[in-house]
N, C-alpha and C. Protein backbone atom coordinates (compact mmCIF):
# COMPACT_ATOMS: atom_id res chain seq x y z
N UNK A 1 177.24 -153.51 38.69
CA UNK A 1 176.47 -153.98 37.57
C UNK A 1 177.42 -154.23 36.40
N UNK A 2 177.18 -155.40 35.37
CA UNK A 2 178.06 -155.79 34.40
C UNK A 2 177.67 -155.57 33.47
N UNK A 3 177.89 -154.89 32.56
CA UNK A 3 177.64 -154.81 31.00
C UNK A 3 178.29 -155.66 30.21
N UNK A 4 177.55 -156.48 29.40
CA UNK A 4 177.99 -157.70 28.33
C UNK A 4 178.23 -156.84 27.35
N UNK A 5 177.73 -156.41 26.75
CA UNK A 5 177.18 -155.50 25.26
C UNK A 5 177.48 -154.32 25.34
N UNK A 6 177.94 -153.35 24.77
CA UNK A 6 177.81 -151.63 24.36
C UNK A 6 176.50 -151.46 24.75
N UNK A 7 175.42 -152.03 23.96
CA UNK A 7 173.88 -151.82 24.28
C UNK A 7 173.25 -151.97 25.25
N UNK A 8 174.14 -152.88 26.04
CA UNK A 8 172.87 -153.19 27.32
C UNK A 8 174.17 -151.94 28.16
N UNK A 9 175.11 -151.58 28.09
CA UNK A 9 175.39 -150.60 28.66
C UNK A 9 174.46 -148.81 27.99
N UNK A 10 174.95 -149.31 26.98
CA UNK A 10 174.07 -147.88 26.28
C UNK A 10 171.80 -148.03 26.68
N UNK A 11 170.94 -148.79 27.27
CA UNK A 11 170.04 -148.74 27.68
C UNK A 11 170.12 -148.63 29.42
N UNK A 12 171.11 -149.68 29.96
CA UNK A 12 171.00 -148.71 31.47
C UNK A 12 171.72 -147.18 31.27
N UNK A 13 172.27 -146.44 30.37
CA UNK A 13 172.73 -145.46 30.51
C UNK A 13 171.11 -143.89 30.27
N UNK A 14 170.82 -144.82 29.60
CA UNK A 14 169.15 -144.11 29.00
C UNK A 14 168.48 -144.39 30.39
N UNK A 15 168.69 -145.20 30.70
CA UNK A 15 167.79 -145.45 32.37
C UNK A 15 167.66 -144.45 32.94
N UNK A 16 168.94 -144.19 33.41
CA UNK A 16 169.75 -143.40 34.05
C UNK A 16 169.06 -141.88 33.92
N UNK A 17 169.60 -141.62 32.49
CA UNK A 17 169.07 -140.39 32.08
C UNK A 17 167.20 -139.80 32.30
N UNK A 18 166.85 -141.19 31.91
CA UNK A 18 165.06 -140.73 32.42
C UNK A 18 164.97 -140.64 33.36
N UNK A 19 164.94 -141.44 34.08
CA UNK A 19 165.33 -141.39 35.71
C UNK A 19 165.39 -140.03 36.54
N UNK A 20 166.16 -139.41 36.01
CA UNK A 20 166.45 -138.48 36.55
C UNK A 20 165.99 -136.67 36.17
N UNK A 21 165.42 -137.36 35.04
CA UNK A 21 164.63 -136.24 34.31
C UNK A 21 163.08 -136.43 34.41
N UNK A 22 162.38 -137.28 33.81
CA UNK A 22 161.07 -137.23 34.13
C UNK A 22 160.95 -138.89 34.18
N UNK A 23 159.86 -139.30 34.60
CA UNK A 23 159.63 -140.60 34.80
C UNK A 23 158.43 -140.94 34.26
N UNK A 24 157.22 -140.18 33.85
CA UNK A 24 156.63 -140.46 33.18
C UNK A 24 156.20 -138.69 32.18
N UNK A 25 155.78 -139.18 31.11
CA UNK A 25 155.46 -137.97 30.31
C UNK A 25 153.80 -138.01 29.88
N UNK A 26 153.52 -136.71 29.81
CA UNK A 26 152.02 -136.81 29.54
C UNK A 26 151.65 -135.33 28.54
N UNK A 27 150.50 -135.64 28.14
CA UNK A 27 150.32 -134.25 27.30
C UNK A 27 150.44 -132.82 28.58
N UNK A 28 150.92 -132.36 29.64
CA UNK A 28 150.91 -131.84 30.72
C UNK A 28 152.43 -131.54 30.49
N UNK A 29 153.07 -132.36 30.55
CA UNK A 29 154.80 -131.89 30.76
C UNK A 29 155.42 -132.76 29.44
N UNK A 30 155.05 -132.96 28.49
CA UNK A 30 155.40 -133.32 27.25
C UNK A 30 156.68 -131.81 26.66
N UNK A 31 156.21 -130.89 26.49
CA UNK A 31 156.91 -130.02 26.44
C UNK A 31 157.99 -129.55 26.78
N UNK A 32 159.20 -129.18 26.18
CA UNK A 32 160.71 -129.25 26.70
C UNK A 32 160.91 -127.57 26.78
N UNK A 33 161.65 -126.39 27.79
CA UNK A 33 161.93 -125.13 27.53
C UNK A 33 163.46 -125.57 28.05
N UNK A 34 164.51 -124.87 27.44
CA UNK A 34 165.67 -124.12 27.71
C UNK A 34 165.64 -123.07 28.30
N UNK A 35 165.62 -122.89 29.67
CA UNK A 35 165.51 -121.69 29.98
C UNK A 35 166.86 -120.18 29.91
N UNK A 36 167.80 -121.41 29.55
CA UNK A 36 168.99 -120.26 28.66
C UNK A 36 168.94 -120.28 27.80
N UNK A 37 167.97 -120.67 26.44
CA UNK A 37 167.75 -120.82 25.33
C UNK A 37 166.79 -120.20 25.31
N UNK A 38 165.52 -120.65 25.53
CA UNK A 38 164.53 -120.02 24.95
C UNK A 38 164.02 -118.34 25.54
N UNK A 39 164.53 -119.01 27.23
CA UNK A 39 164.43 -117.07 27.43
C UNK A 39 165.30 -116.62 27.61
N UNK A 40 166.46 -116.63 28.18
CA UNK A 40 167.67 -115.86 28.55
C UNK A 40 168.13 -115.60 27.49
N UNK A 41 168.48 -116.25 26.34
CA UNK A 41 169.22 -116.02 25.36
C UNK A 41 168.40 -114.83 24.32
N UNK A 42 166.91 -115.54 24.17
CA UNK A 42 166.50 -114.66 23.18
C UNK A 42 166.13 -113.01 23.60
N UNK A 43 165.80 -112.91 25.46
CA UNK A 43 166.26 -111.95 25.74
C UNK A 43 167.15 -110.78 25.66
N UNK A 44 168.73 -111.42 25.83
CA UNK A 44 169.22 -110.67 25.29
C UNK A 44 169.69 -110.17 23.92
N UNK A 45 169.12 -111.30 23.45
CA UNK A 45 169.23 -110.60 21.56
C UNK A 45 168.61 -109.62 21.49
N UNK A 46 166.99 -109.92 21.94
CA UNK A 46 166.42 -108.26 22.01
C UNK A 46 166.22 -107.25 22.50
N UNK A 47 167.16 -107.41 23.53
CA UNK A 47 167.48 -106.18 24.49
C UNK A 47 168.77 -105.41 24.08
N UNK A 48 169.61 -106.21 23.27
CA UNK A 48 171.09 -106.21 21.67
C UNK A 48 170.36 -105.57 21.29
N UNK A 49 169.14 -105.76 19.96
CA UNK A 49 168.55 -105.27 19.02
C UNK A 49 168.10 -104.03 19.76
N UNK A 50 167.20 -103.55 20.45
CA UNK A 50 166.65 -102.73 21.07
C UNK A 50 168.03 -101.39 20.98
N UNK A 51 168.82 -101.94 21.82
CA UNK A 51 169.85 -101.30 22.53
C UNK A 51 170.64 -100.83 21.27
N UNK A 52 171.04 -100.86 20.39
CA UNK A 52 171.51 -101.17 19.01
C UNK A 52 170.77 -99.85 18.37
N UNK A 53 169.23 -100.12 18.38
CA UNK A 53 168.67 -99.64 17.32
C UNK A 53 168.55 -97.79 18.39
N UNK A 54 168.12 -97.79 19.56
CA UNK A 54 168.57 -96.42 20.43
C UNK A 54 169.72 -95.65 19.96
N UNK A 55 171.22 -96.74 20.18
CA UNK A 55 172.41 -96.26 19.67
C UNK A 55 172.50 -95.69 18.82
N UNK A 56 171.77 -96.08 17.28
CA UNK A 56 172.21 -95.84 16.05
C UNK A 56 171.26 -94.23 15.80
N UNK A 57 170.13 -94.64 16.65
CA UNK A 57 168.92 -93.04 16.60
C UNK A 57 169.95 -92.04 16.88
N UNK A 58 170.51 -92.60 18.10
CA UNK A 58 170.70 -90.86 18.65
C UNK A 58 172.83 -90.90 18.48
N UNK A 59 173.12 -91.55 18.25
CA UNK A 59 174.35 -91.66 17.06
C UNK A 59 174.93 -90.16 16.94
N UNK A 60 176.20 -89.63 17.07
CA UNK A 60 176.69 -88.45 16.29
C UNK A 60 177.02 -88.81 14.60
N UNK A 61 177.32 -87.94 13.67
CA UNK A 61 177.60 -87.84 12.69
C UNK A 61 178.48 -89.17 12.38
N UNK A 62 179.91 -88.91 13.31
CA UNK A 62 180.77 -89.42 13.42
C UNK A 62 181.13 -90.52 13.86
N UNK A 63 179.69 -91.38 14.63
CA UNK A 63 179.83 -92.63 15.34
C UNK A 63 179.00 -93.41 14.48
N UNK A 64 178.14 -92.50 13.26
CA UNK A 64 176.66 -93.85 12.67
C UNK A 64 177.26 -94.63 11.91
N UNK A 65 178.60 -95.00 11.51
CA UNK A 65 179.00 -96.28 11.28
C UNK A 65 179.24 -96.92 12.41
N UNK A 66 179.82 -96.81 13.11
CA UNK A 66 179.86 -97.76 14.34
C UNK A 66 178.56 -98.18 14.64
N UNK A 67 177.55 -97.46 15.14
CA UNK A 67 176.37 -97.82 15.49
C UNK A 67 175.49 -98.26 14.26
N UNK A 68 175.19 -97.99 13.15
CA UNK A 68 174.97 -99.14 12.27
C UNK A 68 176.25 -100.52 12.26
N UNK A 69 176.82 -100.71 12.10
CA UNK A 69 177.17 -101.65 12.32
C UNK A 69 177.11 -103.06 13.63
N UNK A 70 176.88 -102.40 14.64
CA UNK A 70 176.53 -102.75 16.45
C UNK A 70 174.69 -103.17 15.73
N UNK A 71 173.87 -102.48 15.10
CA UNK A 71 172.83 -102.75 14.60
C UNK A 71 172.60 -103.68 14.04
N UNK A 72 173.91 -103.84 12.87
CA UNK A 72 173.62 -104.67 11.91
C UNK A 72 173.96 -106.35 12.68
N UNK A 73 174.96 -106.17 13.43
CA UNK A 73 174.75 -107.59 14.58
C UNK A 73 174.44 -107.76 15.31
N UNK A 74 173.05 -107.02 15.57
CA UNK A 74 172.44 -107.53 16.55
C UNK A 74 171.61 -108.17 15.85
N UNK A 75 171.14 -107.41 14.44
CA UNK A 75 169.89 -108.20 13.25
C UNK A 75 170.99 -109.70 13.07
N UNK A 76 171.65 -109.77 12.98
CA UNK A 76 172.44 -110.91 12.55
C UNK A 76 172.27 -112.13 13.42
N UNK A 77 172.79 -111.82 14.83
CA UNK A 77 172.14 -112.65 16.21
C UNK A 77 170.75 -113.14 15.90
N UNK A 78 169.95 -112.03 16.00
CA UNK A 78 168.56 -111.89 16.02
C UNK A 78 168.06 -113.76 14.66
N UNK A 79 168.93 -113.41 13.45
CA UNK A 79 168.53 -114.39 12.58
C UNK A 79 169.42 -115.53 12.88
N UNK A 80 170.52 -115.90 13.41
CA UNK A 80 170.85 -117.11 13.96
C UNK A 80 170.37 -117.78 14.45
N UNK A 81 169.55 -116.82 15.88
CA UNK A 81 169.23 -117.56 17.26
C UNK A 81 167.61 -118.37 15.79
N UNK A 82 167.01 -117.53 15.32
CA UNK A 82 165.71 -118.28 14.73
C UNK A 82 166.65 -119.20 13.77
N UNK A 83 167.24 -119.44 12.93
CA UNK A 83 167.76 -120.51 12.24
C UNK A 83 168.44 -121.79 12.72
N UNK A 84 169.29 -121.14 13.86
CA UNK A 84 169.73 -122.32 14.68
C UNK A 84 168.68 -123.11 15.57
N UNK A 85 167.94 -122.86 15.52
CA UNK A 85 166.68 -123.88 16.47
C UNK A 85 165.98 -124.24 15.13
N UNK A 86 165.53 -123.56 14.28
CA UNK A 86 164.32 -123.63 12.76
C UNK A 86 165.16 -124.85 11.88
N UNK A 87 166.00 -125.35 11.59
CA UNK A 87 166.99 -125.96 10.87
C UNK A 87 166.72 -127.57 11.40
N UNK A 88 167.60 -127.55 12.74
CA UNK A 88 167.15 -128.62 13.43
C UNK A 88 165.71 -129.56 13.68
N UNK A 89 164.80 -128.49 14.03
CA UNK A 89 163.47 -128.99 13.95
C UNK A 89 163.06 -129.47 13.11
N UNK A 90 163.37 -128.55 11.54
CA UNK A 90 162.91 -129.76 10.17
C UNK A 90 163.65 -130.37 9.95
N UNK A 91 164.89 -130.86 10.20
CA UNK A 91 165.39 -132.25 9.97
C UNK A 91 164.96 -133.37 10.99
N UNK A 92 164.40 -132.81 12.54
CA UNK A 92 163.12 -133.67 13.39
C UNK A 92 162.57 -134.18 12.82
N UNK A 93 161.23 -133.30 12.26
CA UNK A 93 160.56 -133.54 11.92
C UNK A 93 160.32 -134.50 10.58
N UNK A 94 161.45 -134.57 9.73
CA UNK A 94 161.35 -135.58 8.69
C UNK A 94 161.88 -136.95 9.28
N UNK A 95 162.61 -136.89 10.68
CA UNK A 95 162.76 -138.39 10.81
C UNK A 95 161.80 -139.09 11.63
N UNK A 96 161.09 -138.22 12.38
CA UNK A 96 159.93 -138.38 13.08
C UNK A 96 158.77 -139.01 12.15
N UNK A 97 158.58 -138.43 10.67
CA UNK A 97 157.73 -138.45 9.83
C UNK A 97 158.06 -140.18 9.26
N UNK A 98 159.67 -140.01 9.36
CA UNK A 98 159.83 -141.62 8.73
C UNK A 98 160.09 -142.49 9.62
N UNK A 99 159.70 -141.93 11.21
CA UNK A 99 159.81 -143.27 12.01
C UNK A 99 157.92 -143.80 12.03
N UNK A 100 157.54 -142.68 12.05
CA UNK A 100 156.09 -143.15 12.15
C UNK A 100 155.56 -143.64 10.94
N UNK A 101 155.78 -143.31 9.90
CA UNK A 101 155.46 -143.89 8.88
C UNK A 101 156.03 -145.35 8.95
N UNK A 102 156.93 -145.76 8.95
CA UNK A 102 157.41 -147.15 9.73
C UNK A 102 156.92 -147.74 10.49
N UNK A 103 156.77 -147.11 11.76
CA UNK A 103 155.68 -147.53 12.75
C UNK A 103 154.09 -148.34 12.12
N UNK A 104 153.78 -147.34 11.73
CA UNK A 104 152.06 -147.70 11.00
C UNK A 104 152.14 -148.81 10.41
N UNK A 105 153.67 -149.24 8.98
CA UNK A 105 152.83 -149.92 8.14
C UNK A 105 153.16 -151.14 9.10
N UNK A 106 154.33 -150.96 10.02
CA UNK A 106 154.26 -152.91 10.83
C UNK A 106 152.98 -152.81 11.44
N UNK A 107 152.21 -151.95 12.17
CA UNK A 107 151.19 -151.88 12.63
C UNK A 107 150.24 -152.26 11.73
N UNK A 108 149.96 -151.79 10.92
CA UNK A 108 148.69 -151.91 9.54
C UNK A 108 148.93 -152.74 8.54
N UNK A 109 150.26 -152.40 8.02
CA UNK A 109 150.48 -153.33 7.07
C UNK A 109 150.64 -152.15 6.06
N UNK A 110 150.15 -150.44 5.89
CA UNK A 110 150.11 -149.58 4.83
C UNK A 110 150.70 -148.32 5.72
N UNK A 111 151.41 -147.88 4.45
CA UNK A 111 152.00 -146.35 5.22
C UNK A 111 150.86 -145.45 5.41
N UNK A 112 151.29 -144.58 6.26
CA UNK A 112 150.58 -143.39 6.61
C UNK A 112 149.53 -142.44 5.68
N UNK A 113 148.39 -142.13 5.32
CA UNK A 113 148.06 -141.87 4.70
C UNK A 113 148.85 -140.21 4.17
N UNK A 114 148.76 -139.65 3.13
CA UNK A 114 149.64 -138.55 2.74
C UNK A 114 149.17 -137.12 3.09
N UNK A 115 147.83 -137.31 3.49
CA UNK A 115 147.20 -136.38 3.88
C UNK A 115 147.12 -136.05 5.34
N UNK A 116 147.78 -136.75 5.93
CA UNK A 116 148.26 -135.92 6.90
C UNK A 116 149.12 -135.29 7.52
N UNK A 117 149.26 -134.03 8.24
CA UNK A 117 149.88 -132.84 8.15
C UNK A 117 151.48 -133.58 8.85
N UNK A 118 152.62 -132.89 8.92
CA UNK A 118 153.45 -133.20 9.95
C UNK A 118 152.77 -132.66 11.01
N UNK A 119 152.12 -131.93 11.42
CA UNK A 119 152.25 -131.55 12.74
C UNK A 119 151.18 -132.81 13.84
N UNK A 120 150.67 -133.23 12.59
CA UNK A 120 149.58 -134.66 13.13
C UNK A 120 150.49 -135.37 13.36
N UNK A 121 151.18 -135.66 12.76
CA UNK A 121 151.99 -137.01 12.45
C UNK A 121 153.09 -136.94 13.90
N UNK A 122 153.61 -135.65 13.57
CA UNK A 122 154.13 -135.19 15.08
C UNK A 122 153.37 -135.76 16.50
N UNK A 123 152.21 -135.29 16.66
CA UNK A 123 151.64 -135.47 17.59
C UNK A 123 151.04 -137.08 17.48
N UNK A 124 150.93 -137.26 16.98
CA UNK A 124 150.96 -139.18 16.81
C UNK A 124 152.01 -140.07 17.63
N UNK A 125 152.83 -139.42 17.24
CA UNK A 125 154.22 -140.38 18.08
C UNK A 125 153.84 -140.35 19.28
N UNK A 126 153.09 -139.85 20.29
CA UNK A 126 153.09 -139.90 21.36
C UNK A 126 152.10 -140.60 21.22
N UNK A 127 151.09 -141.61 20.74
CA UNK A 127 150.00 -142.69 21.17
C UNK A 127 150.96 -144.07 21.15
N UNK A 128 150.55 -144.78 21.90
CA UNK A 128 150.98 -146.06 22.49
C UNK A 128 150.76 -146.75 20.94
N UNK A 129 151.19 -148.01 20.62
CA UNK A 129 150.83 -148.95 19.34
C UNK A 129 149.75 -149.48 19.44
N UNK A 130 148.87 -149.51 20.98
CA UNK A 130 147.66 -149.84 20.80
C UNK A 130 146.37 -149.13 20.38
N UNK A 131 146.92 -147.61 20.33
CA UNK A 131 145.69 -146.94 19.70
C UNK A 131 146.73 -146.01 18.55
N UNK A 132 147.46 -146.07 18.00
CA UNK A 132 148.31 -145.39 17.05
C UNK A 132 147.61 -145.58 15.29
N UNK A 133 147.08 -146.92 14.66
CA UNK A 133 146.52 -146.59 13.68
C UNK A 133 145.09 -146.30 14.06
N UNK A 134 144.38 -146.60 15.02
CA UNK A 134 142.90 -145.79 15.22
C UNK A 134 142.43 -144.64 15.33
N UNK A 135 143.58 -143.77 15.77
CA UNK A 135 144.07 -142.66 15.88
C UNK A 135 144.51 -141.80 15.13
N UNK A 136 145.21 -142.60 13.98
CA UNK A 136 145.66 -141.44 12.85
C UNK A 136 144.33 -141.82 11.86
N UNK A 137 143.37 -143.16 11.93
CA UNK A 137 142.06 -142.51 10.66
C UNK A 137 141.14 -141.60 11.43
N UNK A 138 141.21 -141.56 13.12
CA UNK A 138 140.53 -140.72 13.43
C UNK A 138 140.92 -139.40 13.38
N UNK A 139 141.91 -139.07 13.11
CA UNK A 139 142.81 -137.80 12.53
C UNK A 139 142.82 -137.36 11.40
N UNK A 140 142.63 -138.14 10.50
CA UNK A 140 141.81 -138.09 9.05
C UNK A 140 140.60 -137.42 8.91
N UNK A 141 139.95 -138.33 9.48
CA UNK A 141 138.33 -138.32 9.47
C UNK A 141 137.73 -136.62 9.92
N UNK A 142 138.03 -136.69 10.80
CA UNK A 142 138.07 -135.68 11.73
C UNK A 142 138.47 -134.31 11.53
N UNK A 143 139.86 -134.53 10.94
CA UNK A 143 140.56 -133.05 10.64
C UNK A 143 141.42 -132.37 12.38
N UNK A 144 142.11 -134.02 13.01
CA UNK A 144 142.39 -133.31 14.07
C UNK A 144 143.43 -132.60 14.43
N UNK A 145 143.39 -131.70 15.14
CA UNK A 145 144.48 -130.56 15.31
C UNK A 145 145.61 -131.17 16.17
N UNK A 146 147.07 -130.97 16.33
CA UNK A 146 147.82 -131.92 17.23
C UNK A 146 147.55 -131.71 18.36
N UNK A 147 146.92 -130.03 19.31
CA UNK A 147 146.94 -130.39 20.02
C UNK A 147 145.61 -131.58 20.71
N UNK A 148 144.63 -131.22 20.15
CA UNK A 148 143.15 -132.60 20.14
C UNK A 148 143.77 -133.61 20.04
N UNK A 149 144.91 -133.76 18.89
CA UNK A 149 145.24 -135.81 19.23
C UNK A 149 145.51 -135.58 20.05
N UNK A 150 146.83 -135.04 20.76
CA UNK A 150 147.35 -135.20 22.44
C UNK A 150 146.39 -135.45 23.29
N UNK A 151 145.68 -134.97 22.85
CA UNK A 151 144.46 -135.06 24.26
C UNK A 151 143.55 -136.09 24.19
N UNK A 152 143.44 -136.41 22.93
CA UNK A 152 142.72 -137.96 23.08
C UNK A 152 143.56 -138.95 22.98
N UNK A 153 144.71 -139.49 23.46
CA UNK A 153 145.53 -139.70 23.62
C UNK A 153 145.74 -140.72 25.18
N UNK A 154 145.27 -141.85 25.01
CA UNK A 154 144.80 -142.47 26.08
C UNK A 154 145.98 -143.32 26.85
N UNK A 155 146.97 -143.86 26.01
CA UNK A 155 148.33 -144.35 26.71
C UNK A 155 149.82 -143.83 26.03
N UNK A 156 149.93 -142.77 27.08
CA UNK A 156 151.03 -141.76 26.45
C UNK A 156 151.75 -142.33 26.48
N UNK A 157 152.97 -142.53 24.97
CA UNK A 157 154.05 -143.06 24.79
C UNK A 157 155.57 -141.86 25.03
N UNK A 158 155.91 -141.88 25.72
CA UNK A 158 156.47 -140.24 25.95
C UNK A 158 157.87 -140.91 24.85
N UNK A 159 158.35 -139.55 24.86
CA UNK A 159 159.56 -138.97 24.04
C UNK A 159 160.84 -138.56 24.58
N UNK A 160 161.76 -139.49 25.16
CA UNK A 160 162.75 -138.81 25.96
C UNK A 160 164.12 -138.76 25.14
N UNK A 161 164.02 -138.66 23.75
CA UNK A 161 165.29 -138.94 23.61
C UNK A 161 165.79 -137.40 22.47
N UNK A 162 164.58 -136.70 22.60
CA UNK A 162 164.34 -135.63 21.62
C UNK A 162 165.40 -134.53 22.13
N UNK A 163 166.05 -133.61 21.28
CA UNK A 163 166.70 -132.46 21.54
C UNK A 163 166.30 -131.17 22.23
């Protein structure tokens, strides 16, 4: 196969990548886990913390600096592992907020109304452009929760390029 362009190499390379990961997405497997992230890792932070906080109880005189300290990094871990995922997500979430807001007004012609939540707006990106502004006044109107849009949610636009 010949690539003319960076781009038409950089879209069969995205091919590639879906391909081999999911092929279609739906409110069902929309959802992404790390399973060395989200459980292995945070596991052992709190089995650290746990283990840490035993140490420091039953501690001699002579060791409760050491073991406060073994304590004090495991609390330290403990607030990374939540900041290093919490950080990322809201800088997501604001470009998500300004792709869809983009999205709408070529669609409508008007940005997004302001009253709705990110977590709507979130769950929006996944409707196709054919029901995407009918969808966010019925999200308005309504008061709908993200997971209810997902689910009324009739031509899933999936998300493969997310972290």
């Amino acid at each position: 196969m010949s690539y003319t362009t960076p781009y038409t190499f950089y879209l069969a390379y995205i091919n590639i990548i879906k391909s081999k990961k999911m092929k279609v997405q739906n409110f069902k497997n929309h959802q992404r886990y790390l399973i060395g992230f989200h459980v292995i890792l945070s596991l052992l932070i709190i089995a650290l913390l746990i283990g840490s906080i035993v140490n420091l109880v039953h501690a001699e005189h002579s060791n409760l600096y050491s073991a406060s300290l073994i304590c004090l990094i495991a609390v330290i871990f403990g607030l990374i592992y939540v900041y290093v995922r919490q950080f990322p997500l809201k800088a997501q979430d604001r470009a998500i907020r300004a792709e869809e807001n983009l999205r709408h007004f070529v669609l409508s012609g008007k940005l997004l109304d302001k009253k709705l939540r990110t977590s709507q707006i979130i769950a929006l990106r996944f409707a196709s452009d054919d029901e995407f502004v009918e969808l966010a006044k019925k999200t308005l109107a309504e008061n709908l929760d993200a997971r209810a849009i997902k689910k009324s949610i009739l031509n899933w636009k999936g998300d493969f390029h997310r972290v």
